[in-house]
PDB file of N, CA and C in Angstrom:
ATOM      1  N   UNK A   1       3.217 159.401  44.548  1.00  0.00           N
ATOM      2  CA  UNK A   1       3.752 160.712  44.232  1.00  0.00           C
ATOM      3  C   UNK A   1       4.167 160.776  42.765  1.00  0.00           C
ATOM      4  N   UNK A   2       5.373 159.924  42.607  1.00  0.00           N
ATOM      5  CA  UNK A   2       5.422 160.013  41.142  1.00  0.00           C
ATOM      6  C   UNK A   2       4.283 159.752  40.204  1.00  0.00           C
ATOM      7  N   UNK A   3       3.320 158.950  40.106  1.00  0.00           N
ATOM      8  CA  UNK A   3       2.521 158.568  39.152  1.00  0.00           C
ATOM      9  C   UNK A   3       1.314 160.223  39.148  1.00  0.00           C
ATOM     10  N   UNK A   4       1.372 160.742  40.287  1.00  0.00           N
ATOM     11  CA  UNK A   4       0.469 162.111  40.426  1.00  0.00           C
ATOM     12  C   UNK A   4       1.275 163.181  39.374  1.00  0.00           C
ATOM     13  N   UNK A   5       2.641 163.198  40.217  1.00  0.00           N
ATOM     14  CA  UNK A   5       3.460 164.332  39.246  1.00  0.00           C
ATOM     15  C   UNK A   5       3.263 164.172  37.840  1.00  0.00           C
ATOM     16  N   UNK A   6       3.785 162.894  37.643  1.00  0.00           N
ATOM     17  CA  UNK A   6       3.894 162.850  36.177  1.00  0.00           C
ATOM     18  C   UNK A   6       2.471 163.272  35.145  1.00  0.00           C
ATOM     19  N   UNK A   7       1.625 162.913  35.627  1.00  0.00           N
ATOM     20  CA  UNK A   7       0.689 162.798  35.365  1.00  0.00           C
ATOM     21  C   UNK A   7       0.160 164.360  35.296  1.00  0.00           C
ATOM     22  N   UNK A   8       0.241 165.318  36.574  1.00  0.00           N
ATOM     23  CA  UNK A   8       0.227 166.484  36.086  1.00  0.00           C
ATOM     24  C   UNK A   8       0.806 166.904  35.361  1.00  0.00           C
ATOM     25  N   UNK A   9       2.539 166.849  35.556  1.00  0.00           N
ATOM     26  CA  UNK A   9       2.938 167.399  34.224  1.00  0.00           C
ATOM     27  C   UNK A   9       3.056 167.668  33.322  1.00  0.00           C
ATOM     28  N   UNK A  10       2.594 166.288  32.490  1.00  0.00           N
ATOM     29  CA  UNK A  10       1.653 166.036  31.319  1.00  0.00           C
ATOM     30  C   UNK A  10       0.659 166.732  31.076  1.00  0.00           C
ATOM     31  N   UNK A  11      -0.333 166.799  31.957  1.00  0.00           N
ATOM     32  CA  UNK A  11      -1.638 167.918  31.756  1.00  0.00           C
ATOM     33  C   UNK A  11      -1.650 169.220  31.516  1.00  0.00           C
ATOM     34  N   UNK A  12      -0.056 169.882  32.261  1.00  0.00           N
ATOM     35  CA  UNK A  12       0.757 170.758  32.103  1.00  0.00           C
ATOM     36  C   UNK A  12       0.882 171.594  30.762  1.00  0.00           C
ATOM     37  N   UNK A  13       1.522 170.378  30.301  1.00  0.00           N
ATOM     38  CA  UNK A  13       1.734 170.476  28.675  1.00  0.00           C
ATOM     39  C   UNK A  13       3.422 169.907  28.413  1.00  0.00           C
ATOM     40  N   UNK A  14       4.107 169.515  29.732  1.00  0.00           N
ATOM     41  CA  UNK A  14       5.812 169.286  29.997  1.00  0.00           C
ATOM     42  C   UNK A  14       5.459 168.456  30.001  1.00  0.00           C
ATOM     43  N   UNK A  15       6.418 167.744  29.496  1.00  0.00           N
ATOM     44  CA  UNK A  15       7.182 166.154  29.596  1.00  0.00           C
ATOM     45  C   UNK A  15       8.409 166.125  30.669  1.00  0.00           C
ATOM     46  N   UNK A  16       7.660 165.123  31.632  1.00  0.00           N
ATOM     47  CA  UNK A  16       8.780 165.438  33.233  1.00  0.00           C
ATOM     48  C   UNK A  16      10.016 164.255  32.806  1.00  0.00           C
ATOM     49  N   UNK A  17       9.878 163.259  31.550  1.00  0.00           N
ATOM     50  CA  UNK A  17      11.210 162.599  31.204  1.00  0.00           C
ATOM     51  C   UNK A  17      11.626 162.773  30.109  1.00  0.00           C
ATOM     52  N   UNK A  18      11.526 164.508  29.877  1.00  0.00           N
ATOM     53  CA  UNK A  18      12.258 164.803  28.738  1.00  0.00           C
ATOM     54  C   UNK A  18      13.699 164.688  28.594  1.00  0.00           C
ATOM     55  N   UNK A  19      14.511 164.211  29.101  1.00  0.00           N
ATOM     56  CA  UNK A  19      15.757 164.032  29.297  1.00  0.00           C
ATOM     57  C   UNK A  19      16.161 162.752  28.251  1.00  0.00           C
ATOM     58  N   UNK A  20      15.011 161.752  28.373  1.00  0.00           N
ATOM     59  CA  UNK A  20      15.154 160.576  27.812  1.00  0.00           C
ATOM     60  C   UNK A  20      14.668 160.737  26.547  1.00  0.00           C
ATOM     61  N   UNK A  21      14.101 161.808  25.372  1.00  0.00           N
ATOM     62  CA  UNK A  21      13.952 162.086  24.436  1.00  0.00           C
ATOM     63  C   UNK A  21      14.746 163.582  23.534  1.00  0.00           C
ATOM     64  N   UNK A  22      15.568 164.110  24.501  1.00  0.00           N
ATOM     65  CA  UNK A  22      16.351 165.174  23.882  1.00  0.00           C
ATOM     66  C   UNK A  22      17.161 164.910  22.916  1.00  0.00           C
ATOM     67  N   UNK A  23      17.843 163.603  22.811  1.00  0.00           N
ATOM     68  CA  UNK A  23      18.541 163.550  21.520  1.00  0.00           C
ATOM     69  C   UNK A  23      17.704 162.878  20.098  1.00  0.00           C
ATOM     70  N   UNK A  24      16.618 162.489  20.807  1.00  0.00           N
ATOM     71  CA  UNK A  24      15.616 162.038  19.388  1.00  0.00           C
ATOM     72  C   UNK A  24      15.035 163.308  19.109  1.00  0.00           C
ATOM     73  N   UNK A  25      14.848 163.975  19.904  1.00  0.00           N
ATOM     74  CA  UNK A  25      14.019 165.356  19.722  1.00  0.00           C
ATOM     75  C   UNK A  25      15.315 166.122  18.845  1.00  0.00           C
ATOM     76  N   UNK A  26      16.508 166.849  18.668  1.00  0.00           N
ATOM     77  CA  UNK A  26      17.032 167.031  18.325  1.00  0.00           C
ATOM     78  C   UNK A  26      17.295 166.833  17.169  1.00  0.00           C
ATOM     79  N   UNK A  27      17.882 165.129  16.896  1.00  0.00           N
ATOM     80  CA  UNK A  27      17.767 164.456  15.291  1.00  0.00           C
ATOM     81  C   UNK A  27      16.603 165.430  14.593  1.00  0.00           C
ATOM     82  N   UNK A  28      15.125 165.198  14.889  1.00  0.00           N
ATOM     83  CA  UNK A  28      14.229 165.486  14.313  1.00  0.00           C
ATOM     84  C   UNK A  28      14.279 166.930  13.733  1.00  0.00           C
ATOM     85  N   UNK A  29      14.351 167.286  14.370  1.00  0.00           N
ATOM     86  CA  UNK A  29      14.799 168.527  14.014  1.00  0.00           C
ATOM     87  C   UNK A  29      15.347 168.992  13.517  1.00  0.00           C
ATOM     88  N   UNK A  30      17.103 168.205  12.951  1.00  0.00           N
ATOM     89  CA  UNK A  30      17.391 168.463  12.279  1.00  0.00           C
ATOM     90  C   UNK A  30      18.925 169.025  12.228  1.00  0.00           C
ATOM     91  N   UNK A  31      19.009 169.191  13.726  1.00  0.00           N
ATOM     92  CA  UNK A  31      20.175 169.516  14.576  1.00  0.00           C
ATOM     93  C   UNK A  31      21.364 168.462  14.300  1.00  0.00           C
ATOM     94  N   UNK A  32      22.680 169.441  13.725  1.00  0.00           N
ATOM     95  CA  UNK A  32      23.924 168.629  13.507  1.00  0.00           C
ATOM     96  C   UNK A  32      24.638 168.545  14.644  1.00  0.00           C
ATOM     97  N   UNK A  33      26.036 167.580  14.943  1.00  0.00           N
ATOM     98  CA  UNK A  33      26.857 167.121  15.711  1.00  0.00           C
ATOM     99  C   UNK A  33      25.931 167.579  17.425  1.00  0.00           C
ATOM    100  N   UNK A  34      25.107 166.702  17.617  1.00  0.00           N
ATOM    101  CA  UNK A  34      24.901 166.564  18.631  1.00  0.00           C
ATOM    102  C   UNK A  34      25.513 165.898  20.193  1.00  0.00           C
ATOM    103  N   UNK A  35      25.933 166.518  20.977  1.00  0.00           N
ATOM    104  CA  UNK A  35      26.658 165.728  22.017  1.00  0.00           C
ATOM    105  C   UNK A  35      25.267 166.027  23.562  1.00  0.00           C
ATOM    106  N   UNK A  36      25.567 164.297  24.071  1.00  0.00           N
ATOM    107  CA  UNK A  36      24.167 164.509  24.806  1.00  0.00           C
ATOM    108  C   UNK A  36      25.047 164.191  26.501  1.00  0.00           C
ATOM    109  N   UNK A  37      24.995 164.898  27.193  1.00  0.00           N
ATOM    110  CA  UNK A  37      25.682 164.452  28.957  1.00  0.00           C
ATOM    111  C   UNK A  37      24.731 164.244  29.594  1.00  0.00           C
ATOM    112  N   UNK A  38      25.188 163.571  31.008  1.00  0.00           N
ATOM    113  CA  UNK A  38      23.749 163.268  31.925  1.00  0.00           C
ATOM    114  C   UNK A  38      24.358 163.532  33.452  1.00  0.00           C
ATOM    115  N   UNK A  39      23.981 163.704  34.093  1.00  0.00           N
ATOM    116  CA  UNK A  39      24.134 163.978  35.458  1.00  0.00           C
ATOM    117  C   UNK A  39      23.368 163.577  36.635  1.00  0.00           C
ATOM    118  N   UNK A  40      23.440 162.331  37.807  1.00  0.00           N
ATOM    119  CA  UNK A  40      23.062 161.733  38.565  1.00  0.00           C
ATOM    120  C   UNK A  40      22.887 163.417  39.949  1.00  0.00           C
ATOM    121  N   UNK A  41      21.721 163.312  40.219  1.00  0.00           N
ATOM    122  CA  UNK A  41      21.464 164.306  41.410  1.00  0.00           C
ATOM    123  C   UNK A  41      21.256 162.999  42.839  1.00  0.00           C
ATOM    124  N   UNK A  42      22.254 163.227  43.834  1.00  0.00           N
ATOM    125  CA  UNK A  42      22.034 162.252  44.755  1.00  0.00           C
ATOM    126  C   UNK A  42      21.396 162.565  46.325  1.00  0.00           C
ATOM    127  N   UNK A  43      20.517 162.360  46.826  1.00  0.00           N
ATOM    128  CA  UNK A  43      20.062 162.810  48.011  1.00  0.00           C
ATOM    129  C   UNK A  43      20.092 161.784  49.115  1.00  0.00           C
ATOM    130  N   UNK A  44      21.467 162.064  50.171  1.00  0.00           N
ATOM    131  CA  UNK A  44      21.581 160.578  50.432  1.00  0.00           C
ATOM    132  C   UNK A  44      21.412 161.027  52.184  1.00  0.00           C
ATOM    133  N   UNK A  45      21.934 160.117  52.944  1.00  0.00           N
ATOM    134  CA  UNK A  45      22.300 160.670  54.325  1.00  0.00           C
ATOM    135  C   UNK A  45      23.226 160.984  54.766  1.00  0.00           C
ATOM    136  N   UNK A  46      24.475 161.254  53.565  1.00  0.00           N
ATOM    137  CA  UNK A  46      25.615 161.668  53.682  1.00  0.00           C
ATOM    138  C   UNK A  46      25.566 163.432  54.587  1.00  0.00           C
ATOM    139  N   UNK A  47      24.395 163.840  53.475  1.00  0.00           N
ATOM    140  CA  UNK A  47      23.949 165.390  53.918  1.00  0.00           C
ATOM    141  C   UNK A  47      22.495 165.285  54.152  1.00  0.00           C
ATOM    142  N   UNK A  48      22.830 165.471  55.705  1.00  0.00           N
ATOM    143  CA  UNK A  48      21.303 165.211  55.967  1.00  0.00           C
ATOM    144  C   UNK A  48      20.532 166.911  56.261  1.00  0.00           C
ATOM    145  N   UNK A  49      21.187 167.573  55.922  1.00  0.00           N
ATOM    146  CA  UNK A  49      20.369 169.027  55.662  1.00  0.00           C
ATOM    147  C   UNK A  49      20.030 169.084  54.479  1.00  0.00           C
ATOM    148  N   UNK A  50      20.587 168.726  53.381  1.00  0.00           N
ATOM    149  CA  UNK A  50      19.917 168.651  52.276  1.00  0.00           C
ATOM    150  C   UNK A  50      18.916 167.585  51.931  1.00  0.00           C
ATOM    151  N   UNK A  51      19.682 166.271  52.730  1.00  0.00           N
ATOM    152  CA  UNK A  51      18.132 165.601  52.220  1.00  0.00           C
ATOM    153  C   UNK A  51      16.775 166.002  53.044  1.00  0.00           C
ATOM    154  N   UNK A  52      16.950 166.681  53.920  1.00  0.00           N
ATOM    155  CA  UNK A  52      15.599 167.152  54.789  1.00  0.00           C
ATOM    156  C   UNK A  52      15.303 168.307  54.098  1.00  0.00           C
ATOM    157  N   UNK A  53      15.819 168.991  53.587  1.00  0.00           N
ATOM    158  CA  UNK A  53      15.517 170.318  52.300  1.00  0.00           C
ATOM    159  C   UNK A  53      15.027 170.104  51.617  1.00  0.00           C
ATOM    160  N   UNK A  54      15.100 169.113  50.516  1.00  0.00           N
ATOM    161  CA  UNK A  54      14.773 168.340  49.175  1.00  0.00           C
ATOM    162  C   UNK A  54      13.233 167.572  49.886  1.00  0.00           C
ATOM    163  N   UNK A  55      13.327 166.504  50.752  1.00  0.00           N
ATOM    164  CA  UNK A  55      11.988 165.963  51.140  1.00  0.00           C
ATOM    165  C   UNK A  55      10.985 167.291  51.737  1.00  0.00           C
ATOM    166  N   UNK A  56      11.508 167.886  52.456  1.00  0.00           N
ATOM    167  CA  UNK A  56      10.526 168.931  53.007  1.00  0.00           C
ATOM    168  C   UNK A  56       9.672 170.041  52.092  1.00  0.00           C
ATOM    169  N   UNK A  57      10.830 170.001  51.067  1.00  0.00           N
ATOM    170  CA  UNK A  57      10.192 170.662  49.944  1.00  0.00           C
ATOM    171  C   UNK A  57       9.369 170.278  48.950  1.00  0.00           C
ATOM    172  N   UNK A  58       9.259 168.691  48.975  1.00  0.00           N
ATOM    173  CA  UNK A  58       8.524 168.052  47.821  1.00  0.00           C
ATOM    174  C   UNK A  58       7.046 167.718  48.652  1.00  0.00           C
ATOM    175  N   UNK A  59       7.089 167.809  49.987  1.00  0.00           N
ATOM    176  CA  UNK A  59       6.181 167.595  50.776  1.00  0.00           C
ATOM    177  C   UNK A  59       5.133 169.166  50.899  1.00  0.00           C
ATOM    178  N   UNK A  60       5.905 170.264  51.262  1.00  0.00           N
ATOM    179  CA  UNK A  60       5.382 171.654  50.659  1.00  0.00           C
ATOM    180  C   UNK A  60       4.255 171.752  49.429  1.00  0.00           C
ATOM    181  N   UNK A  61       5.170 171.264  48.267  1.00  0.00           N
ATOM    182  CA  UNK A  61       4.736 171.190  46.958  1.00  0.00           C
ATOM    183  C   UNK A  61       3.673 170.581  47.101  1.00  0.00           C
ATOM    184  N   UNK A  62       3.382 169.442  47.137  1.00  0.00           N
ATOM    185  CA  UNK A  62       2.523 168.069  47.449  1.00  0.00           C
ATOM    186  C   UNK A  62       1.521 168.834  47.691  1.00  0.00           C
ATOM    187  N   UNK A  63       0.803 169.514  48.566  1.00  0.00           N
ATOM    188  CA  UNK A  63      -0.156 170.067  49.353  1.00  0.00           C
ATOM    189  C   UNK A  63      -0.274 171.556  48.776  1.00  0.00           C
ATOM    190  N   UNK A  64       0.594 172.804  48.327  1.00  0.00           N
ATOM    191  CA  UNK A  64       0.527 173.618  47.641  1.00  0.00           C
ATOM    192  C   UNK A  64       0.791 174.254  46.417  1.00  0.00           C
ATOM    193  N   UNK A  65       1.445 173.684  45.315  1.00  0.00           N
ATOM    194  CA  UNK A  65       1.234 173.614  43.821  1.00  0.00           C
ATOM    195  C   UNK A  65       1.007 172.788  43.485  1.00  0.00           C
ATOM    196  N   UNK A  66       1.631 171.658  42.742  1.00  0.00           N
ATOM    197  CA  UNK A  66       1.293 170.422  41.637  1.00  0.00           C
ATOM    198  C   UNK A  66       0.440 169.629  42.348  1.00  0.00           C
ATOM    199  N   UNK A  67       0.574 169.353  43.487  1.00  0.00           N
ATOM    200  CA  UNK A  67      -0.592 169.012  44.481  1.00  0.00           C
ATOM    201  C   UNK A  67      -2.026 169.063  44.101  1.00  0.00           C
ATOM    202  N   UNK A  68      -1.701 170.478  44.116  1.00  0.00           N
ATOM    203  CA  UNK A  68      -3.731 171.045  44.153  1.00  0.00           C
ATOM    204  C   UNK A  68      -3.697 171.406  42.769  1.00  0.00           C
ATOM    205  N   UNK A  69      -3.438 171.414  41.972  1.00  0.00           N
ATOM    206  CA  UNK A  69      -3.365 171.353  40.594  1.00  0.00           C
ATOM    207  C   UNK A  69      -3.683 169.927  39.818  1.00  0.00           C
ATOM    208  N   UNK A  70      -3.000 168.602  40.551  1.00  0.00           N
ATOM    209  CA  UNK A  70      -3.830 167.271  40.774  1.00  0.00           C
ATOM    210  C   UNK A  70      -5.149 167.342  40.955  1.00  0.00           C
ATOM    211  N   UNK A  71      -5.743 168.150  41.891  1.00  0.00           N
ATOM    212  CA  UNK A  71      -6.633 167.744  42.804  1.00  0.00           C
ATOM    213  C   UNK A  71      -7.515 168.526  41.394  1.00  0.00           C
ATOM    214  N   UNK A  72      -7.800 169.514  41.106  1.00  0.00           N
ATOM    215  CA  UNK A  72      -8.278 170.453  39.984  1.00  0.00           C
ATOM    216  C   UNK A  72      -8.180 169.681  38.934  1.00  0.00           C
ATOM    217  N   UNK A  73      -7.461 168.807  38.466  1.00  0.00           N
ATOM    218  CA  UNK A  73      -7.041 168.094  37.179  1.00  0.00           C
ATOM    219  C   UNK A  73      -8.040 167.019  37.613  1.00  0.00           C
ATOM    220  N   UNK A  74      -8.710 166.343  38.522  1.00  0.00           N
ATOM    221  CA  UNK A  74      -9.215 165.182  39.153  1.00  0.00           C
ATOM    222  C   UNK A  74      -8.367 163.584  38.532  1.00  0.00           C
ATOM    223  N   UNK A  75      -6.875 164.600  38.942  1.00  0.00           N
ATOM    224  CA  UNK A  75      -5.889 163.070  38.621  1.00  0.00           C
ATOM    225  C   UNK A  75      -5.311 162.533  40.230  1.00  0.00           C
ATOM    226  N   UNK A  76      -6.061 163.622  41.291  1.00  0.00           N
ATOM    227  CA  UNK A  76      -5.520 162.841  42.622  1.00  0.00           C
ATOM    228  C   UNK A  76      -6.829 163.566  44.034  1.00  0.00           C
ATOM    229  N   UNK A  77      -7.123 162.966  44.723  1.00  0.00           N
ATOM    230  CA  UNK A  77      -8.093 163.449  45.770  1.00  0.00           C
ATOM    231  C   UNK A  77      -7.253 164.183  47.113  1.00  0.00           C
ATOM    232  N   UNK A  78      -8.014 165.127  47.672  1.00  0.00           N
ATOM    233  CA  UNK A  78      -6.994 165.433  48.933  1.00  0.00           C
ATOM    234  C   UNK A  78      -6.025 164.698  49.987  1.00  0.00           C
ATOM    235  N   UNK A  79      -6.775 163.724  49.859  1.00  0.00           N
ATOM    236  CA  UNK A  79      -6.776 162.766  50.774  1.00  0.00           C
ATOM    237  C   UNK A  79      -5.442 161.935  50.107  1.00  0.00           C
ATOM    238  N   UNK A  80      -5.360 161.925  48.812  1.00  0.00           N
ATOM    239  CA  UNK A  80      -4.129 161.264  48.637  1.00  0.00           C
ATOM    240  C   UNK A  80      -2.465 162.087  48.633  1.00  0.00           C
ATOM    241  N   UNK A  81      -3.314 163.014  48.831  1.00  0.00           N
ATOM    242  CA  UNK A  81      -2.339 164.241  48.956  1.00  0.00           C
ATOM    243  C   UNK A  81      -1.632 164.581  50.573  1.00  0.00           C
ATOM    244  N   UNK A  82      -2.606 164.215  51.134  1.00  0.00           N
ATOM    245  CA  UNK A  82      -1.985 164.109  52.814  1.00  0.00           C
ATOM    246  C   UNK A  82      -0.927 162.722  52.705  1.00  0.00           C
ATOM    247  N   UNK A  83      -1.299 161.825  52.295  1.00  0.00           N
ATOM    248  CA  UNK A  83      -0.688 160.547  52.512  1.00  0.00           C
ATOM    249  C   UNK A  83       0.650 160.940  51.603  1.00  0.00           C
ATOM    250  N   UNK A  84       0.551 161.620  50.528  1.00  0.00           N
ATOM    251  CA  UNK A  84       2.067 162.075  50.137  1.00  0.00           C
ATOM    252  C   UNK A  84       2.806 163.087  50.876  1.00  0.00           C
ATOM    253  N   UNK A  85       2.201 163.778  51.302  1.00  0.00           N
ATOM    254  CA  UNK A  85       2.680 164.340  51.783  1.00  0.00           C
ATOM    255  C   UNK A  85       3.224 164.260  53.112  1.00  0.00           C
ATOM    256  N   UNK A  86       2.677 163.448  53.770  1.00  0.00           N
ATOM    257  CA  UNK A  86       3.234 162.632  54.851  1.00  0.00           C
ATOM    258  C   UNK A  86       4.217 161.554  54.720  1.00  0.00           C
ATOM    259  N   UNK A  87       4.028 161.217  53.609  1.00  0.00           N
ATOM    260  CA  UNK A  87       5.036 160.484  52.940  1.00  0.00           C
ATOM    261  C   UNK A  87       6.734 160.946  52.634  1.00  0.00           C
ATOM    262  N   UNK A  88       6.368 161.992  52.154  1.00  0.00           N
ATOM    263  CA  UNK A  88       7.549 162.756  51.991  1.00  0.00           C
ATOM    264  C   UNK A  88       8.523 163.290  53.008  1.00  0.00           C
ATOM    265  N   UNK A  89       7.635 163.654  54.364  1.00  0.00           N
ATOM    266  CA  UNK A  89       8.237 163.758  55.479  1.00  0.00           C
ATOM    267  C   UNK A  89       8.232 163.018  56.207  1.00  0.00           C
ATOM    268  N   UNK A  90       8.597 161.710  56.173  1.00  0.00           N
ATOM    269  CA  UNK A  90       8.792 160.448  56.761  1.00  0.00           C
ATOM    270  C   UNK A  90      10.084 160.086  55.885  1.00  0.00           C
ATOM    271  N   UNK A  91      10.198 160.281  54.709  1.00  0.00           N
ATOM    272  CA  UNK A  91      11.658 160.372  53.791  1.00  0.00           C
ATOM    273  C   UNK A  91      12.572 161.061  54.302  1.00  0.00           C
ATOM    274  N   UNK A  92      12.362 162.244  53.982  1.00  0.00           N
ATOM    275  CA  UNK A  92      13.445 163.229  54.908  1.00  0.00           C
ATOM    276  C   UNK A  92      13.757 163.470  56.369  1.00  0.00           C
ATOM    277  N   UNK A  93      12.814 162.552  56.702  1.00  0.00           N
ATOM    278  CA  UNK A  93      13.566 161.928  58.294  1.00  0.00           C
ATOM    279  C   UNK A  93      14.396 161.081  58.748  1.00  0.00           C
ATOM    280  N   UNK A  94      13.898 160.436  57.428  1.00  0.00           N
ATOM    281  CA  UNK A  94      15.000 158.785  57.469  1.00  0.00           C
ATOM    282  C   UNK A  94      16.544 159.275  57.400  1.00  0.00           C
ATOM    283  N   UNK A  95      17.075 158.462  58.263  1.00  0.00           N
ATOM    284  CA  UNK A  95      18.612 158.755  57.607  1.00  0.00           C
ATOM    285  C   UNK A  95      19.476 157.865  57.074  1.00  0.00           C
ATOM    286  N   UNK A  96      18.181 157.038  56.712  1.00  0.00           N
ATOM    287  CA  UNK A  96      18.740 155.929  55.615  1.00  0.00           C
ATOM    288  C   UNK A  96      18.029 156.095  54.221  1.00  0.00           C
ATOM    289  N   UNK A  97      17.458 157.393  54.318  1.00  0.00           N
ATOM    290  CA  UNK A  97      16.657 157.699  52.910  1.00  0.00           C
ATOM    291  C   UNK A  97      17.696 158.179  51.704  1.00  0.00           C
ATOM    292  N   UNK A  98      17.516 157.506  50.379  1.00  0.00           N
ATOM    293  CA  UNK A  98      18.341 157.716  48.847  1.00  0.00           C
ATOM    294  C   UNK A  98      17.331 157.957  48.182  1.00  0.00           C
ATOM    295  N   UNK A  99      17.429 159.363  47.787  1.00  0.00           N
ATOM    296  CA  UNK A  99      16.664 159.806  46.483  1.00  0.00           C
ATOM    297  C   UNK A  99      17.537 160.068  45.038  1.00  0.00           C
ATOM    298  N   UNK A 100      17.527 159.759  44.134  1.00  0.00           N
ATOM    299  CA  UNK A 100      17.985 160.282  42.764  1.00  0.00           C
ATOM    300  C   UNK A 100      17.637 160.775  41.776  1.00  0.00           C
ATOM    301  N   UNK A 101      18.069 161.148  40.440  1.00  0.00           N
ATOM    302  CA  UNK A 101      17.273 161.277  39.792  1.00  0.00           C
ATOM    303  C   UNK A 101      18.701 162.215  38.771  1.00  0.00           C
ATOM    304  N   UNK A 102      18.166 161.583  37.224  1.00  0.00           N
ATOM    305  CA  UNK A 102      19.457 161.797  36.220  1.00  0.00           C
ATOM    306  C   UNK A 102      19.269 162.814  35.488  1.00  0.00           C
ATOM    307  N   UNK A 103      19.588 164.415  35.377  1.00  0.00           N
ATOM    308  CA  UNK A 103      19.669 165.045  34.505  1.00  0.00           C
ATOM    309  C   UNK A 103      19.919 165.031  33.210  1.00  0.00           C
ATOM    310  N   UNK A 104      19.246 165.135  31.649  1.00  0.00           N
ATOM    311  CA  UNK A 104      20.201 165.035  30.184  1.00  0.00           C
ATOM    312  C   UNK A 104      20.385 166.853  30.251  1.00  0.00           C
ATOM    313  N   UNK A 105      21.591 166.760  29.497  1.00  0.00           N
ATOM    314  CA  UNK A 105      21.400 167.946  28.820  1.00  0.00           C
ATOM    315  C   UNK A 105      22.139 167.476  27.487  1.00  0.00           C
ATOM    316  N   UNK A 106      21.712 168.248  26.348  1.00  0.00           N
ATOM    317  CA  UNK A 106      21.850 167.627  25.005  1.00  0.00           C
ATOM    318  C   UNK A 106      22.406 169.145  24.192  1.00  0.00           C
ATOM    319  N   UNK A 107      23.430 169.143  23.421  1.00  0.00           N
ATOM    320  CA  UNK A 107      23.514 170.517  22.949  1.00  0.00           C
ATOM    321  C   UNK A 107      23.949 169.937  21.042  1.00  0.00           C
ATOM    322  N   UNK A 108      23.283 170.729  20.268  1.00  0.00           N
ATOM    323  CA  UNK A 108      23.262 170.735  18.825  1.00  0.00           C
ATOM    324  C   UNK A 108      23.407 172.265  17.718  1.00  0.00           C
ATOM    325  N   UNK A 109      23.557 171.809  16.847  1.00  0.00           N
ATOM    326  CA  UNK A 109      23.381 173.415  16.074  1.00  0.00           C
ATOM    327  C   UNK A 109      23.053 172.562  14.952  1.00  0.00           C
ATOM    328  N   UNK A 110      21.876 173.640  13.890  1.00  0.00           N
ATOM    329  CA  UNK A 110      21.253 173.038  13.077  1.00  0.00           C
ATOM    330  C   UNK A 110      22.117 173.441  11.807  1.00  0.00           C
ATOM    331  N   UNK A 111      23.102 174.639  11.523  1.00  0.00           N
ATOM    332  CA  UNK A 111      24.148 174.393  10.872  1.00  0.00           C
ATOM    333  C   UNK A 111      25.364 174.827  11.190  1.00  0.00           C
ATOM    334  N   UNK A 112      26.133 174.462  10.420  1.00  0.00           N
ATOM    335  CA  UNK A 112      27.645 174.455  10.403  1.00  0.00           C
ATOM    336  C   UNK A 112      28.353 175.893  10.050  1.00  0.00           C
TER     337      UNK A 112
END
């Protein structure tokens, strides 16, 4: 799954770990007193309506946008697309399933 996403995203024209270049991106630019925060998103079995929300939805996706947009890009076959997608809803069943994933947000002004 990840190596598909990313990979579309890219083809996209987005960078899906832009988070990890916002404050170099910034410098460059030119941007003064930069302050950069980050934020952990947790999908645990604490809430298991949300983690069946979050998997059910990436399983959706899988098979009807970035999915078949893979499949058009010839960066993934249908067939690997069922197996994610079956994949995904075998996650959000678990109720021992942990998903994460770290937000940046970075804020600058280019003058004073």
């Amino acid at each position: 799954w990840r190596e598909v996403y990313m990979a579309t995203a890219r083809q996209n024209g987005s960078e899906p770990d832009a988070g990890l270049f916002l404050k170099q991106w910034m410098i460059r630019a030119g941007l003064l007193e930069i302050s950069y925060n980050s934020t952990t998103v947790t999908y645990t079995s604490n809430d298991e309506d949300r983690r069946k929300a979050f998997g059910d939805s990436w399983a959706e996706r899988t098979v009807k946008t970035f999915g078949r947009q893979a499949v058009d890009l010839g960066l993934a076959q249908d067939s690997d697309l069922v197996v994610i997608e079956a994949a995904w809803k075998e996650w959000a069943a678990d109720s021992s399933a942990i998903f994460l994933y770290v937000n940046g947000e970075a804020i600058g002004h280019k003058s004073r």
